[in-house]
N, C-alpha and C. Protein backbone atom coordinates (compact mmCIF):
# COMPACT_ATOMS: atom_id res chain seq x y z
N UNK A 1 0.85 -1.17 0.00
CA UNK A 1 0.00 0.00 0.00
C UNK A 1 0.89 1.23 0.00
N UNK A 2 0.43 2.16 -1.19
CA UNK A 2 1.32 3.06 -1.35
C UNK A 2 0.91 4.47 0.17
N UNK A 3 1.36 5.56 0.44
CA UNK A 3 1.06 6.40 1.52
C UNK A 3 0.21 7.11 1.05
N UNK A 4 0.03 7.20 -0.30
CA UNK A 4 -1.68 8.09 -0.97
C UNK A 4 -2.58 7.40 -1.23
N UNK A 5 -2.36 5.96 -0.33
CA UNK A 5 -3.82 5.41 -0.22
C UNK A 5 -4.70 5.19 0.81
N UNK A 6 -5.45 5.75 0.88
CA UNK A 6 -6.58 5.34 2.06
C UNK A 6 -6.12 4.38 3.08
N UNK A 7 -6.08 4.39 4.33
CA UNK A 7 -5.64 2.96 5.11
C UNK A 7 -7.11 2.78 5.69
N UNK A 8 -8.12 1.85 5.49
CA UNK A 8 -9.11 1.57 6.11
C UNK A 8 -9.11 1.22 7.63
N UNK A 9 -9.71 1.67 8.73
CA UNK A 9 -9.13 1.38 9.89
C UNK A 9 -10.54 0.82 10.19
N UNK A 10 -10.30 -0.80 10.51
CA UNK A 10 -11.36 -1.84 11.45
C UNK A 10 -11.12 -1.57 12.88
N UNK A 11 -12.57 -1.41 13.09
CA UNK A 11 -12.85 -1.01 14.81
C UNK A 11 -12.92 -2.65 15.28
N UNK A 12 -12.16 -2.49 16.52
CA UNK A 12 -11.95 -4.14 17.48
C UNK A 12 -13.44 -4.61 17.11
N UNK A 13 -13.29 -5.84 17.11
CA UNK A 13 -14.73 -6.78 16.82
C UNK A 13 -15.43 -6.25 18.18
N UNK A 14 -14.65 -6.41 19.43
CA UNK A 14 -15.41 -6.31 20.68
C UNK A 14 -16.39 -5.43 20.71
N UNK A 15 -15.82 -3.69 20.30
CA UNK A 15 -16.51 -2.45 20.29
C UNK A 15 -17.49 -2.39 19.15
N UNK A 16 -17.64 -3.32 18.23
CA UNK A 16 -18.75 -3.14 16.71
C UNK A 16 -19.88 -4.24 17.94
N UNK A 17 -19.54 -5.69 18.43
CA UNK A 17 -20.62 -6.29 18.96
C UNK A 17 -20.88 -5.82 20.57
N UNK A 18 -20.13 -5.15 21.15
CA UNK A 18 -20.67 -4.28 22.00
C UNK A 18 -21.93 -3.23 21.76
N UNK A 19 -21.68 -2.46 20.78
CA UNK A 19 -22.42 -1.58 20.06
C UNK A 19 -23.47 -2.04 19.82
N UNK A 20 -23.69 -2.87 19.32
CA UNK A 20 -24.74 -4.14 18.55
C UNK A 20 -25.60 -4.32 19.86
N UNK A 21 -25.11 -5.31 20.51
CA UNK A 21 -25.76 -5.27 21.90
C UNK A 21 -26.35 -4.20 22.87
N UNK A 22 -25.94 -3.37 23.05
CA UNK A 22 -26.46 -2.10 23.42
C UNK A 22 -27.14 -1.59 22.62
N UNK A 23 -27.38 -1.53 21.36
CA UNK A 23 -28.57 -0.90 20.69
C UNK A 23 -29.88 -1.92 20.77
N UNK A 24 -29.15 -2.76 21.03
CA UNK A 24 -31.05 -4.26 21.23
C UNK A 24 -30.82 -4.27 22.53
N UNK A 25 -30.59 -3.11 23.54
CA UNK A 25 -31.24 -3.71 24.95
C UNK A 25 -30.64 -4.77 25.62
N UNK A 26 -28.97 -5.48 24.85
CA UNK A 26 -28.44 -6.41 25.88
C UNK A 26 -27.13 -5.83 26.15
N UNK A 27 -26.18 -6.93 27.05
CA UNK A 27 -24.97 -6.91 27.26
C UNK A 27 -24.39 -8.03 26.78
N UNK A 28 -22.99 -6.96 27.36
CA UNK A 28 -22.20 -7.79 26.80
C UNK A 28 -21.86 -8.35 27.68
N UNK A 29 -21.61 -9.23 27.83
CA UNK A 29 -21.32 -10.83 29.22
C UNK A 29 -19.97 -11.06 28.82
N UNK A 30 -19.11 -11.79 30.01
CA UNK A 30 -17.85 -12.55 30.00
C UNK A 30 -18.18 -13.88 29.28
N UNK A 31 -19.24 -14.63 29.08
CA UNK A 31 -19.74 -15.61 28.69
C UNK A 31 -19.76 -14.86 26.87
N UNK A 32 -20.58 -13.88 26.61
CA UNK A 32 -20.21 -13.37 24.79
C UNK A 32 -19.04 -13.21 24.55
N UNK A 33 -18.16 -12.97 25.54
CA UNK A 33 -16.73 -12.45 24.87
C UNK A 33 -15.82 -13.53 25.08
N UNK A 34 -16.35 -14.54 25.71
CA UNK A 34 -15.36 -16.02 25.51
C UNK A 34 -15.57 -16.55 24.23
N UNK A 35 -16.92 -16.67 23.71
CA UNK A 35 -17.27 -17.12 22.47
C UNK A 35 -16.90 -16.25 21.31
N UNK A 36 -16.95 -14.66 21.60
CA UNK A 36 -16.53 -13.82 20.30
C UNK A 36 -14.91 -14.41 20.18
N UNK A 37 -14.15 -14.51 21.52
CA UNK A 37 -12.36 -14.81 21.90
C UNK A 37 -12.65 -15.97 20.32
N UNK A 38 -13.19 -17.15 21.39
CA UNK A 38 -13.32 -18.57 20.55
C UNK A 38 -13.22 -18.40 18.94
N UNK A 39 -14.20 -17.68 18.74
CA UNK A 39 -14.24 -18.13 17.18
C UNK A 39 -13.31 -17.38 16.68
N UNK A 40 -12.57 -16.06 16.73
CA UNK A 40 -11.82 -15.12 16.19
C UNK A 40 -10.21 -16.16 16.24
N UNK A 41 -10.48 -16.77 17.54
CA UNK A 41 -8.80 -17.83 17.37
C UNK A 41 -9.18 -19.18 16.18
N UNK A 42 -10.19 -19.53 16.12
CA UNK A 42 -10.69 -20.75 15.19
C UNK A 42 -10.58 -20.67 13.77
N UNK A 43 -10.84 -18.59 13.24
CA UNK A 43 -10.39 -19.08 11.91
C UNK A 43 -10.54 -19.42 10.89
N UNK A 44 -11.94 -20.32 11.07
CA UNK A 44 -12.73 -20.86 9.93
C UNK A 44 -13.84 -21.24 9.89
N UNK A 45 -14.69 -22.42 9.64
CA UNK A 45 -15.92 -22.45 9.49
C UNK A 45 -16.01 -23.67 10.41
N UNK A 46 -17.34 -23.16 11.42
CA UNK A 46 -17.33 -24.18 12.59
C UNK A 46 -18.97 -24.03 12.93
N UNK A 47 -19.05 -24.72 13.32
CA UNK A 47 -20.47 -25.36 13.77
C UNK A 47 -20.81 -24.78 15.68
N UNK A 48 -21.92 -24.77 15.91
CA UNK A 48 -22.37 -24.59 17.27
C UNK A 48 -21.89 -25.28 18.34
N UNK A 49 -21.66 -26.55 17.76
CA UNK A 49 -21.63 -27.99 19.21
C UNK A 49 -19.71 -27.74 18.65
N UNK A 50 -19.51 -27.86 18.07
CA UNK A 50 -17.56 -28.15 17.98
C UNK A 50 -17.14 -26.71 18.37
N UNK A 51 -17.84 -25.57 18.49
CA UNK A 51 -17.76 -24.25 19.31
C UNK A 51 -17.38 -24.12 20.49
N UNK A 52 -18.86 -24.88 21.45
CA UNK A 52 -19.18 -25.18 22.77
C UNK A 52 -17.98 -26.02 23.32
N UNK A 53 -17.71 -27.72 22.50
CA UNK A 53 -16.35 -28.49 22.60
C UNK A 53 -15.57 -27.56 22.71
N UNK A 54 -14.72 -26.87 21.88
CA UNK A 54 -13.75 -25.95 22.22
C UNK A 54 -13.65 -24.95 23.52
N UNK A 55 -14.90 -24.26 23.96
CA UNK A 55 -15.22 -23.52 25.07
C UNK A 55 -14.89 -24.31 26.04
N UNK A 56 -15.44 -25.38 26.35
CA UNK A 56 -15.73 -26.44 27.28
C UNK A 56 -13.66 -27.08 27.25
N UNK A 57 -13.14 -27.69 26.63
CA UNK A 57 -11.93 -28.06 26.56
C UNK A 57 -11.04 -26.54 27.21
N UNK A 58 -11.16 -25.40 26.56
CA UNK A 58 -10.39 -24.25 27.19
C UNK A 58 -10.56 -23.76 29.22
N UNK A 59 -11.92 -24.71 29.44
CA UNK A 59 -12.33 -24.52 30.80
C UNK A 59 -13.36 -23.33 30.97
N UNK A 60 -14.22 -23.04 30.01
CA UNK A 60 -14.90 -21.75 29.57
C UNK A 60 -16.04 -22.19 30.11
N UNK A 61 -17.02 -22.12 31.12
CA UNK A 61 -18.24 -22.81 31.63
C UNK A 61 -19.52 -21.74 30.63
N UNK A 62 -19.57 -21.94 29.53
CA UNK A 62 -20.57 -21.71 28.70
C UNK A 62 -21.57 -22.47 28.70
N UNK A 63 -22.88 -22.51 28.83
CA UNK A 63 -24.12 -23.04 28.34
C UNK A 63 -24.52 -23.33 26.64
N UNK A 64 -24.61 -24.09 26.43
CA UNK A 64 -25.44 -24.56 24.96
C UNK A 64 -26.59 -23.08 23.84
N UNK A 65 -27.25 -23.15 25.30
CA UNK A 65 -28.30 -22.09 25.00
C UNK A 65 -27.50 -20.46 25.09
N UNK A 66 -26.48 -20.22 25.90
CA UNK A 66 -25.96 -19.19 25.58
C UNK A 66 -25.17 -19.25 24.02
N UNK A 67 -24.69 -20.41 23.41
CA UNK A 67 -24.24 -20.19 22.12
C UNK A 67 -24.70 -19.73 21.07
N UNK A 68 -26.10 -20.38 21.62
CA UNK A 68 -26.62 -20.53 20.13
C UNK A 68 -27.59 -19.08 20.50
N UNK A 69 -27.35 -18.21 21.14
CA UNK A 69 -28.21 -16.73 21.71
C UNK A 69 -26.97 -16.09 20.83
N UNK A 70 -25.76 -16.40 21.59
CA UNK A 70 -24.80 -15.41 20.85
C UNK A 70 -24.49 -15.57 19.48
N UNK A 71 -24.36 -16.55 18.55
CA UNK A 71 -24.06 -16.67 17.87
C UNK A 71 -25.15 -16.41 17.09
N UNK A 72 -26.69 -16.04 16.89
CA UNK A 72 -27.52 -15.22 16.57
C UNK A 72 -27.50 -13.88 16.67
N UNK A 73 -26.90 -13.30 17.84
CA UNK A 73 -26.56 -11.97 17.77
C UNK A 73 -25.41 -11.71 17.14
N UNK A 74 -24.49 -12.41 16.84
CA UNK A 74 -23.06 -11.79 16.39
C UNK A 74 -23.68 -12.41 14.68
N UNK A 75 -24.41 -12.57 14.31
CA UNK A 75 -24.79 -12.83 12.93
C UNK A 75 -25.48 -11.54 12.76
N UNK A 76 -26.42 -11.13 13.36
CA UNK A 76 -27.16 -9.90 13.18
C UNK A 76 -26.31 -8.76 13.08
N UNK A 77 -25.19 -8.90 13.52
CA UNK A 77 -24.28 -7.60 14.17
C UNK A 77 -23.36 -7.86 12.67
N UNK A 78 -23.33 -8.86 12.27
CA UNK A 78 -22.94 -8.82 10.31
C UNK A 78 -21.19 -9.25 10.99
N UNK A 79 -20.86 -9.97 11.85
CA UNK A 79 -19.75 -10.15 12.34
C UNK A 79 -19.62 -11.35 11.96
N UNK A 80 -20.14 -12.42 12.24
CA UNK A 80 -20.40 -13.80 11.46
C UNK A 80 -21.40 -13.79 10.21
N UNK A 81 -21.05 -15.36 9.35
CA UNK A 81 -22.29 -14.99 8.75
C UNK A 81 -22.53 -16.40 8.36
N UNK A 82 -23.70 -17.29 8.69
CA UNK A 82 -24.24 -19.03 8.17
C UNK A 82 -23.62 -19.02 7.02
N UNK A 83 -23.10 -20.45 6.79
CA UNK A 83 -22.36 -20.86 5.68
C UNK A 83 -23.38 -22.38 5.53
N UNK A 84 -24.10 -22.16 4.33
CA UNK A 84 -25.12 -23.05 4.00
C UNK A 84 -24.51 -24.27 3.15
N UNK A 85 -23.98 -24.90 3.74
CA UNK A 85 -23.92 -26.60 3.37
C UNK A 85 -24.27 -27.90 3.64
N UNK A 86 -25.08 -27.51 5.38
CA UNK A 86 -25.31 -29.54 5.53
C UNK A 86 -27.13 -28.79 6.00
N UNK A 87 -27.30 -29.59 5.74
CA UNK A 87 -28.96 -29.67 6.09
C UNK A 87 -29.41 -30.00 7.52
N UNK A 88 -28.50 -30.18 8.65
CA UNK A 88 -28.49 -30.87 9.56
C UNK A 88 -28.37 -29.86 10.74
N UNK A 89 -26.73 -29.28 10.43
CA UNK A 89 -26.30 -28.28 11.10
C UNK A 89 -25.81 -27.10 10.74
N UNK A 90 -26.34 -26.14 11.49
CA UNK A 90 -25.78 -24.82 10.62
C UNK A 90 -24.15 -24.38 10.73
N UNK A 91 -23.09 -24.16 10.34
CA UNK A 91 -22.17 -23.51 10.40
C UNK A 91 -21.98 -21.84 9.77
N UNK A 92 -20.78 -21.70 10.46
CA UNK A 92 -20.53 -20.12 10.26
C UNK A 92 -18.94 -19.77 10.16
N UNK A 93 -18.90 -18.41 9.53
CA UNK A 93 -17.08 -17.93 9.60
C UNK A 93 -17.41 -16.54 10.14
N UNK A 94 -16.30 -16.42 10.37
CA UNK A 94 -16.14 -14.91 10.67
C UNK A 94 -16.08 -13.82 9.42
N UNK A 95 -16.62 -13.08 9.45
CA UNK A 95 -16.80 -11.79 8.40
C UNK A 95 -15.95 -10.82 8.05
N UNK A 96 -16.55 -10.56 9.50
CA UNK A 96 -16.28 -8.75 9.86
C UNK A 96 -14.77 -8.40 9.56
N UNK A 97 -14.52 -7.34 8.87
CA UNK A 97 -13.31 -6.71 8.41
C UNK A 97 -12.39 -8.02 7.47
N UNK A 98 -13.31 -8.86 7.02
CA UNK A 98 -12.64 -9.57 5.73
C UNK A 98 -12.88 -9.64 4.36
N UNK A 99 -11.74 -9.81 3.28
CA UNK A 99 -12.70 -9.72 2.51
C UNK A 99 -13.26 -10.65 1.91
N UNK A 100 -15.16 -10.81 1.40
CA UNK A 100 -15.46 -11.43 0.97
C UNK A 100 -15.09 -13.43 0.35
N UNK A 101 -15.29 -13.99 0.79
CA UNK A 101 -14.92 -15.14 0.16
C UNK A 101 -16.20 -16.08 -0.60
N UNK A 102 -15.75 -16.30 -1.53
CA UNK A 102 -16.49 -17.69 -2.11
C UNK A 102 -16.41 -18.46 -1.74
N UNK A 103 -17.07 -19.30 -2.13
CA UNK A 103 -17.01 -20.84 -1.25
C UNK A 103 -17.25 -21.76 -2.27
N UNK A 104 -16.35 -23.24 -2.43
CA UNK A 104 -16.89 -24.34 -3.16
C UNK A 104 -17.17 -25.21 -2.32
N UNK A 105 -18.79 -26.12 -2.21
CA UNK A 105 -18.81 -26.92 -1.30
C UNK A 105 -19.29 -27.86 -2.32
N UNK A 106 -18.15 -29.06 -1.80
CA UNK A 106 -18.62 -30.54 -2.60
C UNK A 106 -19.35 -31.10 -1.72
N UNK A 107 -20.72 -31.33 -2.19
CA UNK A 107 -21.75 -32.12 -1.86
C UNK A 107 -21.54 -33.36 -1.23
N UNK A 108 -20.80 -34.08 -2.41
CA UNK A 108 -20.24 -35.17 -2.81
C UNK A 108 -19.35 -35.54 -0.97
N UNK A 109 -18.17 -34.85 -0.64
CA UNK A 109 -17.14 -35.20 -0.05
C UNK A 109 -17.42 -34.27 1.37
N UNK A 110 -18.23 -33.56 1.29
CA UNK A 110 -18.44 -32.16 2.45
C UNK A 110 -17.12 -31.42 2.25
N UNK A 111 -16.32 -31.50 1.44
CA UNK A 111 -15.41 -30.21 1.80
C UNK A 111 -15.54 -28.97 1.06
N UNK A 112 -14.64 -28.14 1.89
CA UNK A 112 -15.38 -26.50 1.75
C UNK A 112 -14.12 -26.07 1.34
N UNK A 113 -13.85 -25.24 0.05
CA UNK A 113 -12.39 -24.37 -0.30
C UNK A 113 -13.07 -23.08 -0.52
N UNK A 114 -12.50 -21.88 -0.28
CA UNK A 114 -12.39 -20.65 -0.47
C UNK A 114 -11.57 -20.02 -1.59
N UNK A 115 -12.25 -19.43 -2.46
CA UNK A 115 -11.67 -18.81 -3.65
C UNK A 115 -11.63 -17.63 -3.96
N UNK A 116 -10.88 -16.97 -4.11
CA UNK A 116 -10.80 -15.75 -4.57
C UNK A 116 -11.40 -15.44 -6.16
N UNK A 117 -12.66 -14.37 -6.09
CA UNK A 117 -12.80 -14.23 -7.69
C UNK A 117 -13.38 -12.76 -7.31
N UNK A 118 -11.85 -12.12 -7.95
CA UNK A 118 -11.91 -10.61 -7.87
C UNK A 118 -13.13 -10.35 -9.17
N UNK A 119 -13.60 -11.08 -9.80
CA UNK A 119 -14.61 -10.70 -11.25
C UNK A 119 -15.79 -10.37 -10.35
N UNK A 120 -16.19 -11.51 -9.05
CA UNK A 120 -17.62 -11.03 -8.16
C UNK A 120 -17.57 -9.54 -7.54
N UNK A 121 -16.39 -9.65 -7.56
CA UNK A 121 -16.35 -8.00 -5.92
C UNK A 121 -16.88 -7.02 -7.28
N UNK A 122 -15.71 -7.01 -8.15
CA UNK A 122 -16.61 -6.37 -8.93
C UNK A 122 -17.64 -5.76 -9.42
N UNK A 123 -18.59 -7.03 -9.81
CA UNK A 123 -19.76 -7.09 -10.44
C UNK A 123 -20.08 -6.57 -9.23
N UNK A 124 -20.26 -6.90 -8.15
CA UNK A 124 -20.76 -6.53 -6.77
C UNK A 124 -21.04 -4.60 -6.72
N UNK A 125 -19.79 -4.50 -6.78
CA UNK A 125 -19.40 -2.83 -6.19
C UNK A 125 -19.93 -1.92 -7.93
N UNK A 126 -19.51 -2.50 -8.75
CA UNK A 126 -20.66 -1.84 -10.22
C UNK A 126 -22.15 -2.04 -9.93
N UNK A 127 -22.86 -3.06 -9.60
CA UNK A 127 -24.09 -2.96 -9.31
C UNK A 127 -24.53 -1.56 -8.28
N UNK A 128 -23.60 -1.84 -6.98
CA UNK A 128 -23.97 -1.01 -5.87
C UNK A 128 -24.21 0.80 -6.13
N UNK A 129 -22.67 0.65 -7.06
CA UNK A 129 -22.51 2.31 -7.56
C UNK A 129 -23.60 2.47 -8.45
N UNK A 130 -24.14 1.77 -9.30
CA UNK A 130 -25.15 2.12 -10.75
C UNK A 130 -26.03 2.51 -9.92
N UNK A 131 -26.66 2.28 -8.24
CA UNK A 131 -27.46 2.26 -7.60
C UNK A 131 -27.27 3.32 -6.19
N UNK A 132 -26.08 3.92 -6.40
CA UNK A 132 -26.05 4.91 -5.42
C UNK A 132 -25.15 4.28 -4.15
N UNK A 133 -24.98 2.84 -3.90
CA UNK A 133 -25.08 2.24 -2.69
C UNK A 133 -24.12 1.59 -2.61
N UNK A 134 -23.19 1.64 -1.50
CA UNK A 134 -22.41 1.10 -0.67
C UNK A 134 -22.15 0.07 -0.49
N UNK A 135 -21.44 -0.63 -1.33
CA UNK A 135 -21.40 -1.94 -0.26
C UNK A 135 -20.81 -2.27 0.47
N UNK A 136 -21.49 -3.76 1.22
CA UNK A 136 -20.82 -3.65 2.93
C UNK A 136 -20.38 -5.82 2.65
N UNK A 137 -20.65 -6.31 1.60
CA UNK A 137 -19.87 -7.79 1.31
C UNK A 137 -21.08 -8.07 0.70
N UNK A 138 -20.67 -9.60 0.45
CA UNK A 138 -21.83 -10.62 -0.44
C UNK A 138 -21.29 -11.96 0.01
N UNK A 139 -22.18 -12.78 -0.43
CA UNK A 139 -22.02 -14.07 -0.18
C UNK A 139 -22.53 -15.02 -1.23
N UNK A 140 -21.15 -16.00 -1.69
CA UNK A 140 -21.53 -16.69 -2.77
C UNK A 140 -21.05 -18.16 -2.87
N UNK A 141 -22.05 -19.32 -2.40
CA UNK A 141 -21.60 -20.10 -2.56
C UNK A 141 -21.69 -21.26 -3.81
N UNK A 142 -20.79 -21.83 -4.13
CA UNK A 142 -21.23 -22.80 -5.46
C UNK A 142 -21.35 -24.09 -4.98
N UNK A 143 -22.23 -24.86 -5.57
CA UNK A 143 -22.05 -26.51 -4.85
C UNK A 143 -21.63 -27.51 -5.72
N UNK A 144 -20.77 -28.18 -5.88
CA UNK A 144 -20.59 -28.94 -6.88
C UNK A 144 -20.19 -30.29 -6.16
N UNK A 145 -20.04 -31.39 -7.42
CA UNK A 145 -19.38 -32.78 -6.99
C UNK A 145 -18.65 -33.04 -8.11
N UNK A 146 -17.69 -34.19 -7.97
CA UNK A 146 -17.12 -34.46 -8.96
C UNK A 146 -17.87 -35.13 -10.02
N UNK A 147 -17.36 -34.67 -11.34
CA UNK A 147 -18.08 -34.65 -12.35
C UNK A 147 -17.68 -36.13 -12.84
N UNK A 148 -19.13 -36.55 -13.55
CA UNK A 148 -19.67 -37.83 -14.69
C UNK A 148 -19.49 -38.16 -15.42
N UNK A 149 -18.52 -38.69 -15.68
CA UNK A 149 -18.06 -39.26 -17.15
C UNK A 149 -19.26 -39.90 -17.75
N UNK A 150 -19.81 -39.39 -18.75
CA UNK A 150 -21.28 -40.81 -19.30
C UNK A 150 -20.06 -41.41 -20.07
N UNK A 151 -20.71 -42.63 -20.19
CA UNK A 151 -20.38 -44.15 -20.35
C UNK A 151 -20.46 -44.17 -21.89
């Protein structure tokens, strides 16, 4: 980054879902900020119950029902965001102050890769401007399996 460019400055996750919380009338608990800790060290795309496992292994006395409270609020707060692949259980990544990722999920094998395709941000941020509007990310996942040779 050259010094005549803009440096975007991300406010601590803590102070954006603090904020969040205080505008709906809650707090913020030592119990939300073990779980905001949790997932920000995790990294990637994780599920509710392998969340709680992790809390629970670190010695974190979290409740079930507090996860799945917070992890509804830190989705609303646009800090996480559901990553739609199993029908069973929901998973999620972290967002906030990243950029955008695609996702390939093989059906087939459950695995999940992340791709970069600067052509979406694009199309993304031309739509937004033709329209006056800002954007703040997108989300795009593709599903595929390995492909069929016919016979």
């Amino acid at each position: 980054m050259s010094l005549d460019e803009p440096m975007e400055i991300v406010e601590p996750l803590c102070a954006v879902f603090r904020r969040r919380l205080k505008a709906a009338g809650a707090k913020y608990t030592p119990e939300r900020a073990q779980i905001l800790d949790a997932i920000i060290e995790h990294d990637g795309i994780f599920d509710a119950d392998s969340l709680l496992e992790k809390l629970h292994r670190d010695g974190r006395d979290v409740s079930k029902a507090t996860v799945y409270r917070t992890l509804k609020l830190l989705e609303e707060a646009n800090i996480i965001q559901a990553v739609l692949f199993d029908r069973d259980q929901s998973h999620y990544q972290l967002v906030y102050g990243r950029a955008p990722q695609t996702l390939i999920v093989r059906v087939d094998t459950g695995e999940i890769e992340a791709v970069e395709v600067p052509e979406i941000i694009a199309l993304r941020d031309r739509i937004c401007r033709e329209r006056g509007l800002e954007p703040e990310g997108h989300r795009l996942q593709i599903f595929a399996r390995a492909s069929r040779k016919d016979a």
